[in-house]
Each structure stands twice: as C-alpha cells, then as structure tokens.
PDB file of N, CA and C in Angstrom:
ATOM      1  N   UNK A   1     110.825  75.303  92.503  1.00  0.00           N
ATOM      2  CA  UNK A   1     109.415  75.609  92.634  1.00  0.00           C
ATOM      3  C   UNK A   1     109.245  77.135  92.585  1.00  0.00           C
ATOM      4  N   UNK A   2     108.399  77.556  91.936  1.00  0.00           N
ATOM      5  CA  UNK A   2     108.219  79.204  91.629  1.00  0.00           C
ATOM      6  C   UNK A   2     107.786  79.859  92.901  1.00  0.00           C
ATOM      7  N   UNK A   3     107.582  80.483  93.015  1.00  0.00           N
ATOM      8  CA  UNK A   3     106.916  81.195  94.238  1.00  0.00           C
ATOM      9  C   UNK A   3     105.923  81.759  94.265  1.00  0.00           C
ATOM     10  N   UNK A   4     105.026  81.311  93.391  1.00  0.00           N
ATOM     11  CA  UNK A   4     103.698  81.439  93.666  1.00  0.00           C
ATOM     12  C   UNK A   4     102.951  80.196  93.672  1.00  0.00           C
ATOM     13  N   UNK A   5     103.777  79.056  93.142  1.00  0.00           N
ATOM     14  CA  UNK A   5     103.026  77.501  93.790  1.00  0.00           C
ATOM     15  C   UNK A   5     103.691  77.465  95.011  1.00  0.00           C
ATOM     16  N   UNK A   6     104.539  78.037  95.943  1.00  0.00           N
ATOM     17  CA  UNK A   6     104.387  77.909  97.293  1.00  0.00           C
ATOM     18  C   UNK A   6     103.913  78.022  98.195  1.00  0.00           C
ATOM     19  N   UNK A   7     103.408  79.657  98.055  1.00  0.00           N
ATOM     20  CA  UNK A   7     102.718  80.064  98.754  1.00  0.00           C
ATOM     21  C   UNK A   7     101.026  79.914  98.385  1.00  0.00           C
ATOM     22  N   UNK A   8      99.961  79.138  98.736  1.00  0.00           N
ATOM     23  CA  UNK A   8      98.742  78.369  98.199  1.00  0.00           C
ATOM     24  C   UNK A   8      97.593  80.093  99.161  1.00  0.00           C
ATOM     25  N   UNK A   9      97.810  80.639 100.165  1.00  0.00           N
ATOM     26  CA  UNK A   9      96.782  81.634 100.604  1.00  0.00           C
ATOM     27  C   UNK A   9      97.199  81.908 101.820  1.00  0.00           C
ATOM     28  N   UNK A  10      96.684  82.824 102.366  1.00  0.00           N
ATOM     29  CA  UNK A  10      96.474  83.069 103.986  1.00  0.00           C
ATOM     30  C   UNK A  10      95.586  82.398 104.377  1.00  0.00           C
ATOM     31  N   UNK A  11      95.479  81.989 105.833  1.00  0.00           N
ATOM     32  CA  UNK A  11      94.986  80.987 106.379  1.00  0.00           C
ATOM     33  C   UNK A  11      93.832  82.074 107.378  1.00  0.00           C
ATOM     34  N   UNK A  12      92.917  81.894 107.374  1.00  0.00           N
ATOM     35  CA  UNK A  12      92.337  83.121 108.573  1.00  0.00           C
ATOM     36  C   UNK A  12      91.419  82.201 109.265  1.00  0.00           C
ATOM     37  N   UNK A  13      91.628  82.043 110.229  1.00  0.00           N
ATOM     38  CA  UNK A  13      91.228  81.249 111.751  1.00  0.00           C
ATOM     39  C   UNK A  13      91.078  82.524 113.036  1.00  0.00           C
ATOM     40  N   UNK A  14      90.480  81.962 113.999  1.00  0.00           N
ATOM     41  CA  UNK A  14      90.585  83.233 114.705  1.00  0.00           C
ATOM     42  C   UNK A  14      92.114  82.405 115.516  1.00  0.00           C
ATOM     43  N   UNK A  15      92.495  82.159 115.556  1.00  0.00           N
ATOM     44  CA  UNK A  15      93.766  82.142 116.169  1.00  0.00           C
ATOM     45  C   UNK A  15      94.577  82.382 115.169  1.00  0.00           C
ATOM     46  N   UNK A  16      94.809  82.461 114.295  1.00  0.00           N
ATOM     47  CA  UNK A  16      95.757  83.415 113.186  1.00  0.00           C
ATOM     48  C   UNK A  16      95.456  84.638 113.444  1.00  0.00           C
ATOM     49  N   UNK A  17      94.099  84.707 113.452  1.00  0.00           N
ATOM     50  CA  UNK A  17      93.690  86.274 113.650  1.00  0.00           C
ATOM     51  C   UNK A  17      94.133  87.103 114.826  1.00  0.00           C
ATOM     52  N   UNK A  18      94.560  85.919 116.056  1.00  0.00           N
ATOM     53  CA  UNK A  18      95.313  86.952 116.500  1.00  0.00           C
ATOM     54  C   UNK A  18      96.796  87.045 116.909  1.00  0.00           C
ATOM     55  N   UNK A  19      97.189  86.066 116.109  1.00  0.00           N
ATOM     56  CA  UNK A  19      98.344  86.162 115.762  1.00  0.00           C
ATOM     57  C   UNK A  19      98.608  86.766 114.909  1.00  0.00           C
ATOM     58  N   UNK A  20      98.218  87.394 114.079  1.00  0.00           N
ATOM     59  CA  UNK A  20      98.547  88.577 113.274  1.00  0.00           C
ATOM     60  C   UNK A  20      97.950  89.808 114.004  1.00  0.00           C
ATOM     61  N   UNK A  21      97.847  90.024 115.193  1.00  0.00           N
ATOM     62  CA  UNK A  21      97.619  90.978 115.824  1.00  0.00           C
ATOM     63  C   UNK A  21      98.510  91.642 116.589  1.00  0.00           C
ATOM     64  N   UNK A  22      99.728  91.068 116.857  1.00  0.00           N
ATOM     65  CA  UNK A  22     100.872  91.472 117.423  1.00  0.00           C
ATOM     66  C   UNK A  22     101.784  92.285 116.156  1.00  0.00           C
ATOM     67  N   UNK A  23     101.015  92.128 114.961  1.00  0.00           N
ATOM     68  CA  UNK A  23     101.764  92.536 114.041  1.00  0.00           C
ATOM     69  C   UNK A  23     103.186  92.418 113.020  1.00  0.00           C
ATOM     70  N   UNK A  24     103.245  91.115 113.611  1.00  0.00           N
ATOM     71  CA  UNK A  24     104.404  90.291 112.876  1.00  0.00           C
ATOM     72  C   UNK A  24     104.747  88.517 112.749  1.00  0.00           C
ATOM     73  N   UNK A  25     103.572  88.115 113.155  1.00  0.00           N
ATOM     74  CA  UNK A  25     103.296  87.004 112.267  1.00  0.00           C
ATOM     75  C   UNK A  25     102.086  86.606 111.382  1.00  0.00           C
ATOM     76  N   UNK A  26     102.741  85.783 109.917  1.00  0.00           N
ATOM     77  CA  UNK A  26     101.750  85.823 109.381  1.00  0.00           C
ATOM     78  C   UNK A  26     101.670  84.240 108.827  1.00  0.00           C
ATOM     79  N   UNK A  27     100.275  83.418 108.735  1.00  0.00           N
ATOM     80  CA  UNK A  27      99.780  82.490 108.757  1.00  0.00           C
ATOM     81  C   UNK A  27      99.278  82.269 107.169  1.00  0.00           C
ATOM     82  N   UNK A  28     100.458  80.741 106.663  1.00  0.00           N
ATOM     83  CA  UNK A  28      99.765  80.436 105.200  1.00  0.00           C
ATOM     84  C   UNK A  28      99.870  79.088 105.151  1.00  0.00           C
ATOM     85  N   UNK A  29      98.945  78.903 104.228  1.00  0.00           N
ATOM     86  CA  UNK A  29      98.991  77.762 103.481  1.00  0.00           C
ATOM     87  C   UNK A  29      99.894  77.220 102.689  1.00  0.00           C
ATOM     88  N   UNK A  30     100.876  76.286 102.437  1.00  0.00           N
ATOM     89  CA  UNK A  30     101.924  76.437 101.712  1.00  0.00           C
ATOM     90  C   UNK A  30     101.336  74.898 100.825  1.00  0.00           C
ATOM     91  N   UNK A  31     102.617  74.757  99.777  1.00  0.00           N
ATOM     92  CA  UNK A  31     102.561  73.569  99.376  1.00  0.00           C
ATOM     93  C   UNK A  31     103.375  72.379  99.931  1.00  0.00           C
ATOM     94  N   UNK A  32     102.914  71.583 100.174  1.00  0.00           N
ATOM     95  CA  UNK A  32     103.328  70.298 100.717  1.00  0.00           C
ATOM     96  C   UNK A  32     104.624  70.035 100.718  1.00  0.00           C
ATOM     97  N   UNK A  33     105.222  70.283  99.832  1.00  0.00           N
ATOM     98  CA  UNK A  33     106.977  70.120  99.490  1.00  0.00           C
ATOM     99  C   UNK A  33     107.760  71.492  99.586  1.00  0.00           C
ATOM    100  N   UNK A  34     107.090  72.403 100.142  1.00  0.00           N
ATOM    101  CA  UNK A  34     108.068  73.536 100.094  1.00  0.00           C
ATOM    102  C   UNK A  34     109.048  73.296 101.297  1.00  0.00           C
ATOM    103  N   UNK A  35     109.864  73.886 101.127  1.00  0.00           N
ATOM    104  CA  UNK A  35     110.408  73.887 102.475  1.00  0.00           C
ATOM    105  C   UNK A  35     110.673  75.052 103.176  1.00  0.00           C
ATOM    106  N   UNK A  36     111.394  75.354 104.379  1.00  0.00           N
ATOM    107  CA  UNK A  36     111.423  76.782 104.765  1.00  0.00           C
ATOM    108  C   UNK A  36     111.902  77.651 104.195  1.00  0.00           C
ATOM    109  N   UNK A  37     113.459  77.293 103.492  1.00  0.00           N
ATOM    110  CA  UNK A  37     114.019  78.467 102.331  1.00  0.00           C
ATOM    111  C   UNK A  37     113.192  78.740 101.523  1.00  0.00           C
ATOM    112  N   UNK A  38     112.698  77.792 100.806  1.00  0.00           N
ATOM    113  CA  UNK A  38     111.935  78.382  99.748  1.00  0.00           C
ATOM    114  C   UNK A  38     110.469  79.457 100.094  1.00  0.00           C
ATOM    115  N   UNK A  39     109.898  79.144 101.434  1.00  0.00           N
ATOM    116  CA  UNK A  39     108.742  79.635 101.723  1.00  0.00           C
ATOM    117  C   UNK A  39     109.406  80.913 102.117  1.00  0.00           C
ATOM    118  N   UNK A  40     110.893  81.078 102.567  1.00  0.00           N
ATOM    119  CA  UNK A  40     110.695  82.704 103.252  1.00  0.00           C
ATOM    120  C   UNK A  40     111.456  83.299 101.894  1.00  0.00           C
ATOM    121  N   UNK A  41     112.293  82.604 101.116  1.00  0.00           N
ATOM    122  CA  UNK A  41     112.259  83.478  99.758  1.00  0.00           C
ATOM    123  C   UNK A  41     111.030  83.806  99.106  1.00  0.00           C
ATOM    124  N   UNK A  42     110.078  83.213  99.153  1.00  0.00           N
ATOM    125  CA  UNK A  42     108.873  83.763  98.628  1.00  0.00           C
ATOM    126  C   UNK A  42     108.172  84.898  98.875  1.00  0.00           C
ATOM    127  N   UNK A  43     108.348  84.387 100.348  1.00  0.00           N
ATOM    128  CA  UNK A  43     107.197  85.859 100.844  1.00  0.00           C
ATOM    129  C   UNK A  43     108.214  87.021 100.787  1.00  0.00           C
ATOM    130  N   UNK A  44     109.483  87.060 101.055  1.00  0.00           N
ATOM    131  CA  UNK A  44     110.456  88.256 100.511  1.00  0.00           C
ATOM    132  C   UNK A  44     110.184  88.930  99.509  1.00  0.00           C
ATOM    133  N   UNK A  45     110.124  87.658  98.505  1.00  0.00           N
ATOM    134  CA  UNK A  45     109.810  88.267  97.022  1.00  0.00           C
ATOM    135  C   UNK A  45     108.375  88.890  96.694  1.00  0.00           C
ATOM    136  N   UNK A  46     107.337  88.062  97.269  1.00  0.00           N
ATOM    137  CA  UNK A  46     105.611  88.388  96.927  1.00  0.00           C
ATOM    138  C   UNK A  46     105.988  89.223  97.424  1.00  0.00           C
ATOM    139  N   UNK A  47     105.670  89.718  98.803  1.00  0.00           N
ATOM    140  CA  UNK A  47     105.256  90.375 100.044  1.00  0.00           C
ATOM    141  C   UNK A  47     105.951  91.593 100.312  1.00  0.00           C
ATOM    142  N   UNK A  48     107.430  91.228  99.504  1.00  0.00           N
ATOM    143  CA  UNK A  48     108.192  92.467  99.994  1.00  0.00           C
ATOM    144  C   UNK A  48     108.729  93.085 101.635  1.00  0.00           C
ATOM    145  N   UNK A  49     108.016  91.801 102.216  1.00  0.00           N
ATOM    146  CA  UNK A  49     108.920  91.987 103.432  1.00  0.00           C
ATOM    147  C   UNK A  49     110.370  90.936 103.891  1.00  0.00           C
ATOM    148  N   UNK A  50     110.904  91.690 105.144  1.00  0.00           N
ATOM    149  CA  UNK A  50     112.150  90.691 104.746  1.00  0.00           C
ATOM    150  C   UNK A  50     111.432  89.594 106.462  1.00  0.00           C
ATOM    151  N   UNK A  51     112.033  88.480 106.387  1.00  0.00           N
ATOM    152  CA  UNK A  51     111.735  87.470 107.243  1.00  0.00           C
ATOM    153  C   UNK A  51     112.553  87.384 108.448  1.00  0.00           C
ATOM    154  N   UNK A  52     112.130  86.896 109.281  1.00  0.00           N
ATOM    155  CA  UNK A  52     112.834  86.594 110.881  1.00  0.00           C
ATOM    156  C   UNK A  52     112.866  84.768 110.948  1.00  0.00           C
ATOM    157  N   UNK A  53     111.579  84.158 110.797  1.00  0.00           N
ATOM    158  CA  UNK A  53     111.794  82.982 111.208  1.00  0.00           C
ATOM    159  C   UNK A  53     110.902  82.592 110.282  1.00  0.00           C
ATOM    160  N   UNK A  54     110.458  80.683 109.886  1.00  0.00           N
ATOM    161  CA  UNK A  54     109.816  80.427 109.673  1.00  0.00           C
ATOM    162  C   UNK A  54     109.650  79.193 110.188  1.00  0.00           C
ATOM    163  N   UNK A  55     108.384  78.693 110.509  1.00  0.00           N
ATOM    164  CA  UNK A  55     107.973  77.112 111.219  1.00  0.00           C
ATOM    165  C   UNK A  55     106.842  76.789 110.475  1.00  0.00           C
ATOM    166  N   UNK A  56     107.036  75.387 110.190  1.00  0.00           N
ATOM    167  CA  UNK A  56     106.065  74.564 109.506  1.00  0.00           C
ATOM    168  C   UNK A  56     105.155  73.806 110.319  1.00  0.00           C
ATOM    169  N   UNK A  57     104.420  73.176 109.617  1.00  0.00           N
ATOM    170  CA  UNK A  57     103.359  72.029 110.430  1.00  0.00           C
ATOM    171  C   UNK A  57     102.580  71.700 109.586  1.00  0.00           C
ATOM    172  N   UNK A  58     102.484  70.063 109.439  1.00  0.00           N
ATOM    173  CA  UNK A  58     101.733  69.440 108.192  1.00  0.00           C
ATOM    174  C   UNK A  58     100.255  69.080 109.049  1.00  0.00           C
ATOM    175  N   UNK A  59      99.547  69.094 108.405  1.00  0.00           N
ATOM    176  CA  UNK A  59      98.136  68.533 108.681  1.00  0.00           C
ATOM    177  C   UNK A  59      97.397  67.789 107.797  1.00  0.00           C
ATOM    178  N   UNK A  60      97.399  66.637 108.924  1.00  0.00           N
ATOM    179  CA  UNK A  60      97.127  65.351 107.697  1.00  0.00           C
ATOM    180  C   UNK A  60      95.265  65.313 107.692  1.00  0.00           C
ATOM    181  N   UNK A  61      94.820  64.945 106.428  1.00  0.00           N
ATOM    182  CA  UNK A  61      93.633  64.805 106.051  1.00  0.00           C
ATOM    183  C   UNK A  61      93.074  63.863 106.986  1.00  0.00           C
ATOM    184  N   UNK A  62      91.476  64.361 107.126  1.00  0.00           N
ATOM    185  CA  UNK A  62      90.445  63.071 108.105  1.00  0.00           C
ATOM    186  C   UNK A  62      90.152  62.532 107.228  1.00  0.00           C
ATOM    187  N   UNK A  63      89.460  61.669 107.845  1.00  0.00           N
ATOM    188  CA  UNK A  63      89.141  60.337 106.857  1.00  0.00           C
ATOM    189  C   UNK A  63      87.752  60.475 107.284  1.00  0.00           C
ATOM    190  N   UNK A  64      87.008  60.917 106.254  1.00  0.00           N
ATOM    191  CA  UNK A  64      85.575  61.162 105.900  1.00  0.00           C
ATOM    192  C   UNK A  64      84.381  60.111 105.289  1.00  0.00           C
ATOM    193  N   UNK A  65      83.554  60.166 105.606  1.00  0.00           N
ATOM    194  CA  UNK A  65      82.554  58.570 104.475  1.00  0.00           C
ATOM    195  C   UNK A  65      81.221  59.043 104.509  1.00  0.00           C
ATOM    196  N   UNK A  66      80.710  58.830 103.238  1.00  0.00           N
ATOM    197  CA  UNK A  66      79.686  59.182 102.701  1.00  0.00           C
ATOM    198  C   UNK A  66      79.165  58.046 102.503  1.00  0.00           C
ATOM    199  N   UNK A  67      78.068  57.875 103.344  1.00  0.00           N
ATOM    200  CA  UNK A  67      77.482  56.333 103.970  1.00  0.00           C
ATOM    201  C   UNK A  67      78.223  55.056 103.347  1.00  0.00           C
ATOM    202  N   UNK A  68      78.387  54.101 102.975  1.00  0.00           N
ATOM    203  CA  UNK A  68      79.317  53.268 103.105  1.00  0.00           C
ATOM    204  C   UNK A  68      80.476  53.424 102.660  1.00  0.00           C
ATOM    205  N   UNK A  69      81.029  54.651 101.755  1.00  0.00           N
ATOM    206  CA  UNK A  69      82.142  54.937 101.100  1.00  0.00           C
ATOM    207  C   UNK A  69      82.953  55.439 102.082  1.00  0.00           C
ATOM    208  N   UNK A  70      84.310  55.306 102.368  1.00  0.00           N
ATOM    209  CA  UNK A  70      85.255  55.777 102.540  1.00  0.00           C
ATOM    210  C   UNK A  70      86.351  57.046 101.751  1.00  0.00           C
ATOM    211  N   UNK A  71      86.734  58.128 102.201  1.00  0.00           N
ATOM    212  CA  UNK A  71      87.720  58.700 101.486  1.00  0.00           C
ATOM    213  C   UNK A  71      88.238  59.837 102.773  1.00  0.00           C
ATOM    214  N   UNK A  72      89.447  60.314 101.878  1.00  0.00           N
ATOM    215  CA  UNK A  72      90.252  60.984 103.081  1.00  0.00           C
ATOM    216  C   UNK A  72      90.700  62.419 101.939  1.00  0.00           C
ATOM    217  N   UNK A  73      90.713  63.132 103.165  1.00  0.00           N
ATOM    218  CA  UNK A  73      91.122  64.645 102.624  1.00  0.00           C
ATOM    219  C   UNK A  73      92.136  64.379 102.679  1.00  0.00           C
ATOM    220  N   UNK A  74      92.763  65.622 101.498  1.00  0.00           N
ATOM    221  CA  UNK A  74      94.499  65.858 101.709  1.00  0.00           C
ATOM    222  C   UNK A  74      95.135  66.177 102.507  1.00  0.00           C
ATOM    223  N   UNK A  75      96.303  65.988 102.620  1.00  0.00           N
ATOM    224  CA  UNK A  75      97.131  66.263 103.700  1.00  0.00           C
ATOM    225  C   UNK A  75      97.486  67.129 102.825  1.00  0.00           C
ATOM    226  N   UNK A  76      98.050  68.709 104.419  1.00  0.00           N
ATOM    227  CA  UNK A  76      98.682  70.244 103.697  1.00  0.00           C
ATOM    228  C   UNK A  76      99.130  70.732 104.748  1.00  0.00           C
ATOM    229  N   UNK A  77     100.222  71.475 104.790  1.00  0.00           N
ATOM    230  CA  UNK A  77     100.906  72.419 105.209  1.00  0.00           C
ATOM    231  C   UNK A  77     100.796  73.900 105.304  1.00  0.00           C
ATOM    232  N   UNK A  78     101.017  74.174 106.511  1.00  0.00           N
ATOM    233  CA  UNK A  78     100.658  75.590 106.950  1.00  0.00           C
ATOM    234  C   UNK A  78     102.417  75.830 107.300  1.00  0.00           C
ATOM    235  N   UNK A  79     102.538  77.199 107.164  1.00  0.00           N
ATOM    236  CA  UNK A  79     103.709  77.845 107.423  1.00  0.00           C
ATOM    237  C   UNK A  79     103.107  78.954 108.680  1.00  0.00           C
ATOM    238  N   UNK A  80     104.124  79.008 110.089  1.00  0.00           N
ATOM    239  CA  UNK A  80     104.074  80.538 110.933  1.00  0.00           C
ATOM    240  C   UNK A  80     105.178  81.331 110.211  1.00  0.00           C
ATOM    241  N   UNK A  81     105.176  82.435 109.631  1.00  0.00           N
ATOM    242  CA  UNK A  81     106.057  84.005 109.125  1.00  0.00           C
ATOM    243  C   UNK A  81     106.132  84.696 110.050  1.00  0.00           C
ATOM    244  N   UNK A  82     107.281  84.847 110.784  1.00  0.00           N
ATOM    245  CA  UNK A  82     107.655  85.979 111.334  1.00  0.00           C
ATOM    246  C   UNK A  82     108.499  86.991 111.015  1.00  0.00           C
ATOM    247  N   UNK A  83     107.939  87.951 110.500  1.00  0.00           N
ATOM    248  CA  UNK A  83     109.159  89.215 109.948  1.00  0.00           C
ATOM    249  C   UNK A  83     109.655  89.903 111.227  1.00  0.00           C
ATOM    250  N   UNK A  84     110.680  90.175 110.636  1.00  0.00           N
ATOM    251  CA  UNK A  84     111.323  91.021 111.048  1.00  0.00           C
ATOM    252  C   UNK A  84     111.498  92.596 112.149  1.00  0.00           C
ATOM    253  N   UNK A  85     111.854  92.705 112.964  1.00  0.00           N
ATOM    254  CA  UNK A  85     111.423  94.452 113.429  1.00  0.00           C
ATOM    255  C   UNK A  85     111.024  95.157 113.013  1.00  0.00           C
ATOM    256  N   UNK A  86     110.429  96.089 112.856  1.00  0.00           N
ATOM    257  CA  UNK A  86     110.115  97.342 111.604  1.00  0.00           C
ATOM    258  C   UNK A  86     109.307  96.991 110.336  1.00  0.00           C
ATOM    259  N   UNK A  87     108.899  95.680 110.109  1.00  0.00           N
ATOM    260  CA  UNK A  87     108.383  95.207 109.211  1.00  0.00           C
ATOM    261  C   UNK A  87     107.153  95.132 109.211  1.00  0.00           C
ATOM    262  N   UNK A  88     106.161  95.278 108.328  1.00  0.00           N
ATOM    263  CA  UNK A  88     104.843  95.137 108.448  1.00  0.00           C
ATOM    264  C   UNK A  88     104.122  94.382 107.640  1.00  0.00           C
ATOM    265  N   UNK A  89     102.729  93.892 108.397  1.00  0.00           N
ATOM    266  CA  UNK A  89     102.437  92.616 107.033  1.00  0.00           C
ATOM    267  C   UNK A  89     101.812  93.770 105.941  1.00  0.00           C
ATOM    268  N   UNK A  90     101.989  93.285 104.704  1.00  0.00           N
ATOM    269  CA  UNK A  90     101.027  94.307 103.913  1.00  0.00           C
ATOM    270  C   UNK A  90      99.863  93.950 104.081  1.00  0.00           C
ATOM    271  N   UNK A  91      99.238  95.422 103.476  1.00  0.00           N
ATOM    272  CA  UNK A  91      97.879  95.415 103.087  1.00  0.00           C
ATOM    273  C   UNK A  91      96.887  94.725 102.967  1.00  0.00           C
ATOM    274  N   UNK A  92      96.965  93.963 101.925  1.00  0.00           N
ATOM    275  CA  UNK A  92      96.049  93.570 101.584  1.00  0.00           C
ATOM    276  C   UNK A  92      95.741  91.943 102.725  1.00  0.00           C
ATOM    277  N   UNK A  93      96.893  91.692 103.238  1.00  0.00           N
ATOM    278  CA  UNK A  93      96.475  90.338 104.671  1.00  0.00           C
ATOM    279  C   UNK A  93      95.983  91.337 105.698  1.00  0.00           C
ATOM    280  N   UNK A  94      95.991  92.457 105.742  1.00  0.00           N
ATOM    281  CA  UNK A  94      95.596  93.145 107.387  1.00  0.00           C
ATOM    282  C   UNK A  94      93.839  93.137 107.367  1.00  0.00           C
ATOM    283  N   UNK A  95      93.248  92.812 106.276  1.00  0.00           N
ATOM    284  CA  UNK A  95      91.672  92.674 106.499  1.00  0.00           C
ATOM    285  C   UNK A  95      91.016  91.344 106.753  1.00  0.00           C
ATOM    286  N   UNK A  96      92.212  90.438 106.088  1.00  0.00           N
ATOM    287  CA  UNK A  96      91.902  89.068 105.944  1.00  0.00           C
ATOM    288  C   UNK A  96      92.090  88.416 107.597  1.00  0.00           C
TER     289      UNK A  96
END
C-alpha cells in the first residue's frame, strides 16, 4: 500500500486538539487495512518525522435511516502518532 492511501487526513476534534498540545502526538485517519508498520513508515516518509509509538482504533459506522430506509456508515480507522523526543509535528498540522 503506498503511503499516501494510508494516511486518509488529520483528524481535528477538540480532544485531538489537545492532544496535539503536548506536542507529540498526532491524530489520523488511516485506511482500514493499514497496519501499524505501514502507518509509521508513512508518516516517516510524508512528515519527515521519525516515530515513537503507534495505536490504532477502528470505528465502526452507525446505522442511520432516512424514514423507512435503513443504511450504515463506514467503518474507519484512526491512528494515535507519537514521535519521538526532539521531534516536532510539522507545520502545516499545528493550525489544524
């Protein structure tokens, strides 16, 4: 899987938000089948930072209905990034 279908966005919640306030974790959206190697080779490679840990967590779709219809959102995966000491998230996530 390439590494840019892994990584799907940053996630910005206010509890990401302040978890990226300690300055070394960072909160994404991943794709469903990535797994942790592949998600912290990615952000190595995008991001240019090097990694400490990574933890997953799938979140399965509600099941929604539009008066008698039934349907269900997708199920997706979020990744926690924790870099490293000395490491910083870049730029362009520190506004997001």
């Amino acid at each position: 899987m390439k590494e840019t279908e892994v990584i799907r966005r940053p996630l910005v919640t206010e509890k990401t938000t302040l978890q990226r306030e300690d300055g070394r974790t960072i909160v994404l959206e991943v794709a469903l089948k990535a797994t942790k190697v592949e998600i912290k080779q990615a952000v190595e490679r995008l991001l240019g930072s090097k990694v400490e840990s990574v933890r997953t967590a799938i979140s399965h779709g509600k099941v929604k209905r539009q008066g008698r219809y039934f349907g269900q959102r997708p199920d997706w995966k979020k990744a926690y990034v924790r870099l490293r000491d000395g490491e910083k998230v870049p730029e362009f996530l520190e506004g997001s």
